[in-house]
Protein backbone atom coordinates (compact mmCIF):
# COMPACT_ATOMS: atom_id res chain seq x y z
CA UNK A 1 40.86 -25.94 8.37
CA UNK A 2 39.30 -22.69 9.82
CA UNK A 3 41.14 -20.97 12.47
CA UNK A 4 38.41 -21.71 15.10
CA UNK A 5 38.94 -25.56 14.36
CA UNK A 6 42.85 -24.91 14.86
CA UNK A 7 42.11 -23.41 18.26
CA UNK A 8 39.32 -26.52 19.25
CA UNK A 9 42.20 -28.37 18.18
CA UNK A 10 44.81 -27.21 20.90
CA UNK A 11 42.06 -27.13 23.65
CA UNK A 12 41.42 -30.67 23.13
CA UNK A 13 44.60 -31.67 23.19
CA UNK A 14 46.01 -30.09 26.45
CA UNK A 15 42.73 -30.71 28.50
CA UNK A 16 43.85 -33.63 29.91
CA UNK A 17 47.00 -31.55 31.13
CA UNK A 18 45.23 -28.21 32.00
CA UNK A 19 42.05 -29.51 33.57
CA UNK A 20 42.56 -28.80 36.94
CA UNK A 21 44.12 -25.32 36.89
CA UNK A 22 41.93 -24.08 34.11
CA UNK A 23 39.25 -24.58 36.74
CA UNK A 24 40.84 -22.68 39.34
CA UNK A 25 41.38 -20.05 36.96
CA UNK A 26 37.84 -19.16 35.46
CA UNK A 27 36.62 -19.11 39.01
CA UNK A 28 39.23 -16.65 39.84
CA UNK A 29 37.55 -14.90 36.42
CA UNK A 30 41.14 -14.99 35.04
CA UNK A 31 41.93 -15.97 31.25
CA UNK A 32 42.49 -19.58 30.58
CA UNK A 33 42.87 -19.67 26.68
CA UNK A 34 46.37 -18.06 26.70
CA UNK A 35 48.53 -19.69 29.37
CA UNK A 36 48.27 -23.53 30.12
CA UNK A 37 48.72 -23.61 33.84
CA UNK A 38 51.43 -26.00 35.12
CA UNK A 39 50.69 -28.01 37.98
CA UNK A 40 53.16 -28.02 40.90
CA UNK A 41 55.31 -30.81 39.11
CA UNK A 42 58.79 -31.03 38.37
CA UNK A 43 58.57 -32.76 34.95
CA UNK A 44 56.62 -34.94 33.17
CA UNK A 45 56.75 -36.66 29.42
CA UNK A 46 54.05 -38.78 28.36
CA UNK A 47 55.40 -41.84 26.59
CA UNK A 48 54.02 -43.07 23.37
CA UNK A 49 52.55 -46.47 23.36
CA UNK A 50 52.93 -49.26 20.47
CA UNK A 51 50.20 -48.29 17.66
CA UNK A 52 47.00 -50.25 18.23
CA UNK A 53 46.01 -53.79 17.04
CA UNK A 54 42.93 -54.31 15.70
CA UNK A 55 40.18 -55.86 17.65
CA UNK A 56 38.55 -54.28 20.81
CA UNK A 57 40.68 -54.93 23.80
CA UNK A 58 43.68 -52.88 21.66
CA UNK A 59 41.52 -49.79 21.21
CA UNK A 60 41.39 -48.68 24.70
CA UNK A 61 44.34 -46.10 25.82
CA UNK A 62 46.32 -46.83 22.66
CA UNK A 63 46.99 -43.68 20.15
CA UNK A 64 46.16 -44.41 16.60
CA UNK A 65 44.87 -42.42 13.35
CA UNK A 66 42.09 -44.23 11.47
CA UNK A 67 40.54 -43.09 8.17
CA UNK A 68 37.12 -44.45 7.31
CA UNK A 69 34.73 -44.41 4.65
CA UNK A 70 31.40 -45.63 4.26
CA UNK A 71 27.46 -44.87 4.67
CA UNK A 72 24.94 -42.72 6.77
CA UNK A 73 22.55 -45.05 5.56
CA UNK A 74 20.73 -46.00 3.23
CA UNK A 75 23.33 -43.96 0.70
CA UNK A 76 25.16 -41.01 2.00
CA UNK A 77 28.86 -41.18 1.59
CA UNK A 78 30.66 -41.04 4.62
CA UNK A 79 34.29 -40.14 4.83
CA UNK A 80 36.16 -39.62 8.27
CA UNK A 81 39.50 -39.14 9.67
CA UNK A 82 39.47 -40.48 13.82
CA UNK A 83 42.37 -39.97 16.03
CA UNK A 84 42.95 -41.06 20.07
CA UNK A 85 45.08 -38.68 21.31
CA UNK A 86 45.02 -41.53 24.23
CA UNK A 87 43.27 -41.64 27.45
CA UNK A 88 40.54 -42.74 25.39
CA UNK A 89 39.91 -39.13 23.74
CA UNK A 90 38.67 -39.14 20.26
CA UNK A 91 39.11 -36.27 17.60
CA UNK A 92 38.39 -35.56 14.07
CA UNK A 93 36.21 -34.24 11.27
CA UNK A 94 34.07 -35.70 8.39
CA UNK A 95 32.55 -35.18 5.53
CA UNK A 96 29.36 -36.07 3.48
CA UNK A 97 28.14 -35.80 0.13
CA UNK A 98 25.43 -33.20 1.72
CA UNK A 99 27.97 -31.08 3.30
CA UNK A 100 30.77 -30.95 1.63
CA UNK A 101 33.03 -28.84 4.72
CA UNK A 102 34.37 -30.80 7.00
CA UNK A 103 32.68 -31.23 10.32
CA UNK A 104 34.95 -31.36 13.56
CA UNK A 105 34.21 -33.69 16.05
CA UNK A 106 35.19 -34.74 19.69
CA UNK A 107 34.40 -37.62 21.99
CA UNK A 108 35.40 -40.44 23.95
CA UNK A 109 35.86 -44.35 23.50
CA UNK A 110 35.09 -46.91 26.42
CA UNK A 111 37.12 -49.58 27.62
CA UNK A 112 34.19 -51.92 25.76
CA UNK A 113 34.51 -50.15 22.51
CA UNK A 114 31.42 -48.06 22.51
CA UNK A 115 31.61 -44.83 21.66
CA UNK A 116 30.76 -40.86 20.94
CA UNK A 117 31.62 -38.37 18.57
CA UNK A 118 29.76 -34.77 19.18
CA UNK A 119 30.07 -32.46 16.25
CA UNK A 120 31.72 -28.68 16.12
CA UNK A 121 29.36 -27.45 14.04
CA UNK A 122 26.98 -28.60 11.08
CA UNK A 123 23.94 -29.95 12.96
CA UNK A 124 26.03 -30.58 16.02
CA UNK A 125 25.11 -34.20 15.41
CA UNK A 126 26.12 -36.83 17.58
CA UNK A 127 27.73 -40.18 16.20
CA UNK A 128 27.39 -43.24 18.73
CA UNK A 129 27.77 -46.64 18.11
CA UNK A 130 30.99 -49.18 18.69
CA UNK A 131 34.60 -49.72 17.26
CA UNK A 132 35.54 -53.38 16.32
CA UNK A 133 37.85 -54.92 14.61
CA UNK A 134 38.52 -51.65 12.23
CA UNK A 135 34.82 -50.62 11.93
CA UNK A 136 32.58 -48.07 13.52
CA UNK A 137 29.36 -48.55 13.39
CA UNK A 138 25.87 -46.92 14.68
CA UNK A 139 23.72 -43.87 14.82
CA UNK A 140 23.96 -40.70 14.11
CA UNK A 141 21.52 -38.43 15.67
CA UNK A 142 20.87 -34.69 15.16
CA UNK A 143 20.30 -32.43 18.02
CA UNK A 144 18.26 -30.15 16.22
CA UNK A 145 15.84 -32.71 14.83
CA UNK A 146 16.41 -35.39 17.27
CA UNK A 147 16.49 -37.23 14.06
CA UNK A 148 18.44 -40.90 14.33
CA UNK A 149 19.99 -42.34 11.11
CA UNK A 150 22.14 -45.46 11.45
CA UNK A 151 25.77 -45.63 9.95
CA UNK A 152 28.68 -47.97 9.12
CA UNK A 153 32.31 -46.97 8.21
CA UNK A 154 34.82 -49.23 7.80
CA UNK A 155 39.08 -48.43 7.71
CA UNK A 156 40.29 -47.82 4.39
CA UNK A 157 42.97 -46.96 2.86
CA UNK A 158 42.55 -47.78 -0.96
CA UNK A 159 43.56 -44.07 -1.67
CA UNK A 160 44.35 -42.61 1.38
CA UNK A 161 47.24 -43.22 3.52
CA UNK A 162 47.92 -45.14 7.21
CA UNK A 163 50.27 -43.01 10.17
CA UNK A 164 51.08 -43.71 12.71
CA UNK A 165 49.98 -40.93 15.89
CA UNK A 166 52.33 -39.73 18.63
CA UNK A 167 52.21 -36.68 20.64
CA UNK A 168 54.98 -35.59 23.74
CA UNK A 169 53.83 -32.95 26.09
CA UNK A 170 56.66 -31.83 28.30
CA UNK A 171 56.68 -29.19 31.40
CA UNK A 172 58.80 -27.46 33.64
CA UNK A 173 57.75 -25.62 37.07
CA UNK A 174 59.61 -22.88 39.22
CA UNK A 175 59.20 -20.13 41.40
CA UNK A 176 59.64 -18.13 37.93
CA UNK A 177 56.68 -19.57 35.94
CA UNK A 178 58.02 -22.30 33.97
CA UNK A 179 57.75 -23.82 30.86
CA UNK A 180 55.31 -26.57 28.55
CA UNK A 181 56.04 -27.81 25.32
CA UNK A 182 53.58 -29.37 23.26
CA UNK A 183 54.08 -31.54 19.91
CA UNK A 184 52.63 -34.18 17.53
CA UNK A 185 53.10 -35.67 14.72
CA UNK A 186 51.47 -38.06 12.46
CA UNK A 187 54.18 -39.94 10.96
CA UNK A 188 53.48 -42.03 8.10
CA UNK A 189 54.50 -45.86 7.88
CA UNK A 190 57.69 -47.14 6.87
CA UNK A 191 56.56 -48.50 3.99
CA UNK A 192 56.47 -44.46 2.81
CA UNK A 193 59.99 -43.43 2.79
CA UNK A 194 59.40 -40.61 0.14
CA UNK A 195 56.06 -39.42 1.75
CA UNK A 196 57.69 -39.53 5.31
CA UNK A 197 60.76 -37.48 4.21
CA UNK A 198 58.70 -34.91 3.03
CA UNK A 199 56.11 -34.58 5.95
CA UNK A 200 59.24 -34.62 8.08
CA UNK A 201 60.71 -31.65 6.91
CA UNK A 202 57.34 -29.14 7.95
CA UNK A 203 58.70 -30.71 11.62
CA UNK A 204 62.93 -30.81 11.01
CA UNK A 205 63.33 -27.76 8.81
CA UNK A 206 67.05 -28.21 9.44
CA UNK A 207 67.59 -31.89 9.68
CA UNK A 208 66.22 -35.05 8.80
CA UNK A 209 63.38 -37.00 10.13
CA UNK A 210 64.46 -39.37 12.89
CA UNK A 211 64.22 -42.89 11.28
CA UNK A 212 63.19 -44.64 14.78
CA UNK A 213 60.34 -42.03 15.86
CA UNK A 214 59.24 -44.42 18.50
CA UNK A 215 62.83 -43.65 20.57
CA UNK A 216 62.62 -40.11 19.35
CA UNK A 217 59.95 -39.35 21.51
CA UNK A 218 60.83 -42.12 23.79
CA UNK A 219 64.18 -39.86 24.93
CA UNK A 220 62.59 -36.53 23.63
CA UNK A 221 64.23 -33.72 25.63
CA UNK A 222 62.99 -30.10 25.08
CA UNK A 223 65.03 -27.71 23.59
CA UNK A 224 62.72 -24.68 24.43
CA UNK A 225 62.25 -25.73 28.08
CA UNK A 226 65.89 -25.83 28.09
CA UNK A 227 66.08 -22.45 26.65
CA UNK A 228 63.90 -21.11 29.48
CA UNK A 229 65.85 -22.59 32.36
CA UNK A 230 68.57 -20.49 30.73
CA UNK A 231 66.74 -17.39 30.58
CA UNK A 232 65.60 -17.86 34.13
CA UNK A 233 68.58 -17.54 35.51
CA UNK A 234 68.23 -13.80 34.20
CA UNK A 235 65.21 -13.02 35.71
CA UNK A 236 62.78 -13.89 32.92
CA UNK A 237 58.76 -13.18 33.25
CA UNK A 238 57.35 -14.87 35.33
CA UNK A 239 54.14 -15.28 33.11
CA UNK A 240 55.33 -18.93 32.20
CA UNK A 241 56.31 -19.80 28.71
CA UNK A 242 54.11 -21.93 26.40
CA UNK A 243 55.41 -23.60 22.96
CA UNK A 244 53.20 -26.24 20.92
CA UNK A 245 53.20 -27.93 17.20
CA UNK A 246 50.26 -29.43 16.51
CA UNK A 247 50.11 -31.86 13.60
CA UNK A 248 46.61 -31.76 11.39
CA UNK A 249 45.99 -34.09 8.73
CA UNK A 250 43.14 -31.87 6.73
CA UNK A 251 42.48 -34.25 4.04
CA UNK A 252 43.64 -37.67 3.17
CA UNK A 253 41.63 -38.74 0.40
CA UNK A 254 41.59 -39.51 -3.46
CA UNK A 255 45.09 -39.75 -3.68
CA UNK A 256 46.27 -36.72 -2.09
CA UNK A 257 47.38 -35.45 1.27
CA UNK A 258 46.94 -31.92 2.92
CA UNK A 259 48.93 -31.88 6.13
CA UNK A 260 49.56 -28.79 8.29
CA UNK A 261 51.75 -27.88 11.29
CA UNK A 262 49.92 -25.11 13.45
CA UNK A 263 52.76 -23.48 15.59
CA UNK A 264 52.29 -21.17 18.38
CA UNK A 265 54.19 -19.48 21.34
CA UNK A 266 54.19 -17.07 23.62
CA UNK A 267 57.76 -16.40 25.85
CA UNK A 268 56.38 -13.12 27.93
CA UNK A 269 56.36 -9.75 25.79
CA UNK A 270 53.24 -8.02 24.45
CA UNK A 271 51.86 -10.91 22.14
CA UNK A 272 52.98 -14.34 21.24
CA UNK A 273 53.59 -15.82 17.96
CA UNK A 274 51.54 -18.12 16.09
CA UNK A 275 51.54 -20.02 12.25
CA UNK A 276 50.66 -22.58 9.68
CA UNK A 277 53.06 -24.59 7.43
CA UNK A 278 50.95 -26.99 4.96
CA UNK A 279 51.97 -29.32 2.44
CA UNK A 280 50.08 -31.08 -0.34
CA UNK A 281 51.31 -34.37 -1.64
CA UNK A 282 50.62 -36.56 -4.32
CA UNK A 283 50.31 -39.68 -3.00
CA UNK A 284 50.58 -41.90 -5.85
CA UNK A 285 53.94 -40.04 -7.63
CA UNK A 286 54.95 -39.24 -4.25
CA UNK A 287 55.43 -35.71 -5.20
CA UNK A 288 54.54 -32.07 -3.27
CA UNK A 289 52.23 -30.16 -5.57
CA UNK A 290 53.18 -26.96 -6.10
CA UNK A 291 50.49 -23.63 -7.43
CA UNK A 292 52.10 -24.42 -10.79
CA UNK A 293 50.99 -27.79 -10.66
CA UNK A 294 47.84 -27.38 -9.55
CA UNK A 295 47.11 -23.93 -11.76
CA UNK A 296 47.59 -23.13 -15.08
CA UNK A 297 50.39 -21.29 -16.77
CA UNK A 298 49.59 -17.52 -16.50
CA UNK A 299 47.00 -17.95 -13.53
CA UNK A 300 48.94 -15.91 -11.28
CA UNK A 301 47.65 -12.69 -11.75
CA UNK A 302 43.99 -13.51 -12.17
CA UNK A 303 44.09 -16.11 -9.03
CA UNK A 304 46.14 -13.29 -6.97
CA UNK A 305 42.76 -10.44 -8.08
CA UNK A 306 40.45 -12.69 -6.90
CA UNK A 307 41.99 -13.65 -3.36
CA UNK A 308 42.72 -9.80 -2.85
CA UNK A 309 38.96 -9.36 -3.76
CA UNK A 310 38.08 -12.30 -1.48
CA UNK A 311 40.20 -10.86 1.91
CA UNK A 312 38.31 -7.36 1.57
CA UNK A 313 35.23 -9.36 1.27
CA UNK A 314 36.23 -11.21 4.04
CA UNK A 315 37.07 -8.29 6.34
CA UNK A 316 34.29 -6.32 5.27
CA UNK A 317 36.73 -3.39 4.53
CA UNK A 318 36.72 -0.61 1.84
CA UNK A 319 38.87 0.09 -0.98
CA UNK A 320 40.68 2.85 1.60
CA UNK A 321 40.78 0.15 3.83
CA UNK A 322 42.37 -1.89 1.91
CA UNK A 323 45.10 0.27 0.53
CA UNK A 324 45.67 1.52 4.33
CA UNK A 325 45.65 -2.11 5.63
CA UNK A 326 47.72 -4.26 2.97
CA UNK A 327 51.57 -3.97 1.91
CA UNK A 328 50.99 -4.89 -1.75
CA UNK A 329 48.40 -5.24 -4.14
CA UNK A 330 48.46 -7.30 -6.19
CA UNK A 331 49.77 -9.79 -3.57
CA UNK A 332 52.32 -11.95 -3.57
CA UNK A 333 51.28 -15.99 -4.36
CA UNK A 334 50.78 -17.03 -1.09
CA UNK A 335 53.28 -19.69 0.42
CA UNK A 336 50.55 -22.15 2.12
CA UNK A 337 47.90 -23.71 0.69
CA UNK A 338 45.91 -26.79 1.00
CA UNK A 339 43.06 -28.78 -0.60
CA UNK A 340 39.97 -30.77 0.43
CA UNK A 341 37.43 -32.29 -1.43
CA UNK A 342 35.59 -29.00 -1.67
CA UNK A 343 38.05 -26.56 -2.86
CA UNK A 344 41.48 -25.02 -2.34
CA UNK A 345 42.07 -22.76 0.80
CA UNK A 346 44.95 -19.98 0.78
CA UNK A 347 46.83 -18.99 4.08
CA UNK A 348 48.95 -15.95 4.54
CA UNK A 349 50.26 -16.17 8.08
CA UNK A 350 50.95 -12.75 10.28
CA UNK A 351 53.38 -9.88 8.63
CA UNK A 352 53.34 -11.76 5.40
CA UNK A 353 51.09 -9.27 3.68
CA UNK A 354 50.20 -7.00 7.01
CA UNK A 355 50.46 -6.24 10.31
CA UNK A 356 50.10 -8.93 13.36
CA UNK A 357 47.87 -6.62 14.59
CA UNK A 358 45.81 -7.11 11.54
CA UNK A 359 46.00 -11.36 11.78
CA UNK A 360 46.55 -14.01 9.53
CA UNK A 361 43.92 -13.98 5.98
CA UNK A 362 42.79 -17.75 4.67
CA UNK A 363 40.82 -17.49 2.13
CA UNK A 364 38.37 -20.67 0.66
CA UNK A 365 37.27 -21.30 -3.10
CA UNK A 366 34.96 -23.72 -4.20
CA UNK A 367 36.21 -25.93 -7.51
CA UNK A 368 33.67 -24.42 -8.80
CA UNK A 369 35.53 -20.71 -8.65
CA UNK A 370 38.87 -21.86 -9.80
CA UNK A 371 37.51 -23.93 -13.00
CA UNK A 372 38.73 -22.03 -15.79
CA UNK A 373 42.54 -21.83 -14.16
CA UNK A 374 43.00 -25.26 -12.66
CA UNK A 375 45.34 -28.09 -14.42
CA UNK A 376 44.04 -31.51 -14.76
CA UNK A 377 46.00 -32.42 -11.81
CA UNK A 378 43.25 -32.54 -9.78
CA UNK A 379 40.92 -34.31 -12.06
CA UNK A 380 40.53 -37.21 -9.08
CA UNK A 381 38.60 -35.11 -6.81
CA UNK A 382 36.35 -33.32 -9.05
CA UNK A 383 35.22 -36.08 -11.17
């Protein structure tokens, strides 16, 4: 997903947390994008409930993922990915057969099941209706047209697969600043043992994946706030220290899985640090894809031309520019990439192929770009 989801990602998720003092701060005129302020508390973890039940009443303050697929009607495909991040917040993106990007949305469910989704993006649409018994249902209505079109989506999982949502957001005040850590996950159901063992190691690099993930977060203690009450002791900045992981499920569809972990920190200095670790699976053989699964043998070179060629186009820089900017050329295969229904994107994070200074590059090709070197791996999607 583009970087500018990524970031509507993070601010939706520590609203609920940062409300208050990010109000304080903008009329102060200070910068509330960097630093999540940390209200006067000691600690505080929120708990993960029991994944919702179907029906109404279970909807409410419950966290759950939900993929549905269905019709803007009379025959528009419809597929969409819903989370509740709890405290009846909504999030997620679809897709249509119009417009094949995904669309992010945002929104709110009521205690009585109705309710919105506001798009980030694309028309910036509006989807309202009601969530029973695993279907929503509705209208969708465009704000530039004021055009209303009814819909129905229904949960399915025929080739997609179900997780389970959980997120911990802990935080640490002192005179010195303090500390929040921020994580989630969407951890696939038992019934997934291969799939969950190798989602789990984008978020245990050096162990294994907690088997019982309800008591994981249930008795989660933070390592990094621990770190900082360390450093504190040595006169660390004051500026307050900020860590997060923030799970993404960018497409779950047709058999296959792109799931990211979007990392970012800042623990005083001149900058912070920030990445993104994806994984495709195949879901049926249970399997990551790798570029030589997905490509052709000899595509390298060609496929590494053409993303080179794609960053300066990107960029809008010259040849000089380039050459100036860029470590190597041709560039290395790069080590993240994911897939939607609408292409393949490529991610090189920051000092991978330049300078933080000069960013992260992701670059996006259609199918359509990438026919003559693809393997008939992906032959689900693009038929």
């Amino acid at each position: 997903m583009k970087k500018i989801n990524i970031l509507i990602l993070l601010l939706i998720l520590f609203s609920a947390c940062a409300e208050e003092g990010q109000e304080k701060a903008e009329k102060k005129g200070e910068d509330t994008t960097k630093i999540v302020d940390v209200k006067p508390i000691t600690k505080v973890k929120e708990e993960i409930k029991t994944p919702i039940k179907e029906g109404v009443d279970a909807v409410l303050t419950e966290q759950f993922y939900k993929h549905f697929v269905g019709l803007l009607k009379p025959s528009l495909d419809l597929v969409m990915d819903i989370t509740c991040t709890g405290k009846n917040k909504l999030q997620g993106a679809y897709y249509n057969a119009e417009k094949s990007a995904f669309i992010s949305l945002h929104g709110k469910i009521n205690d009585n099941g109705s309710f919105t989704l506001k798009e980030l993006g694309g028309d910036n649409g509006t989807f309202s209706g009601r969530y029973n018994s695993g279907t929503f249902s509705g209208t969708w209505k465009s704000k530039k047209t004021a055009k209303e079109i009814p819909f129905e989506l229904s949960e399915n999982y025929s080739t997609s697969l179900k997780f389970n949502y959980y997120q911990v957001n802990e935080k640490y005040t002192s005179e010195q600043g303090g500390a929040t850590d921020f994580q989630s996950f969407y951890i696939p159901k038992e019934d997934e043992p291969e799939i969950r063992k190798l989602i789990g190691k984008l978020h245990f690099p050096k162990q294994e994946m907690p088997s019982n993930f309800k008591n994981y977060i249930k008795n989660f203690k933070s390592n990094f706030i621990e770190y900082y009450k360390k450093e504190e002791n040595e006169n660390v900045s004051a500026m307050g220290w900020e860590q997060s992981y923030i799970a993404d499920i960018a497409y779950n569809h047709d058999g296959f899985l792109s799931y990211a972990v979007h990392y970012s920190a800042f623990e005083g200095g001149a900058h912070g640090a920030y990445s993104s670790s994806y994984i495709v699976i195949d879901v049926k053989n249970k399997k990551k894809l790798e570029l030589t699964d997905i490509f052709i043998a000899g595509a390298e070179a060609k496929l590494s031309a053409m993303i080179y060629k794609k960053i300066q186009k990107n960029r809008e820089f010259t040849d000089q520019d380039m050459k100036i900017s860029f470590v190597q050329n041709p560039l290395p295969m790069p080590q993240n990439f994911y897939i939607t229904q609408a292409g393949i994107s490529f991610l090189y994070n920051p000092y991978e192929i330049t300078s933080y200074a000069n960013g992260s590059d992701e670059v996006f090709f259609k199918y359509s770009e990438l026919k003559e070197l693809l393997s008939p791996v992906l032959n689900p999607i693009l038929q």
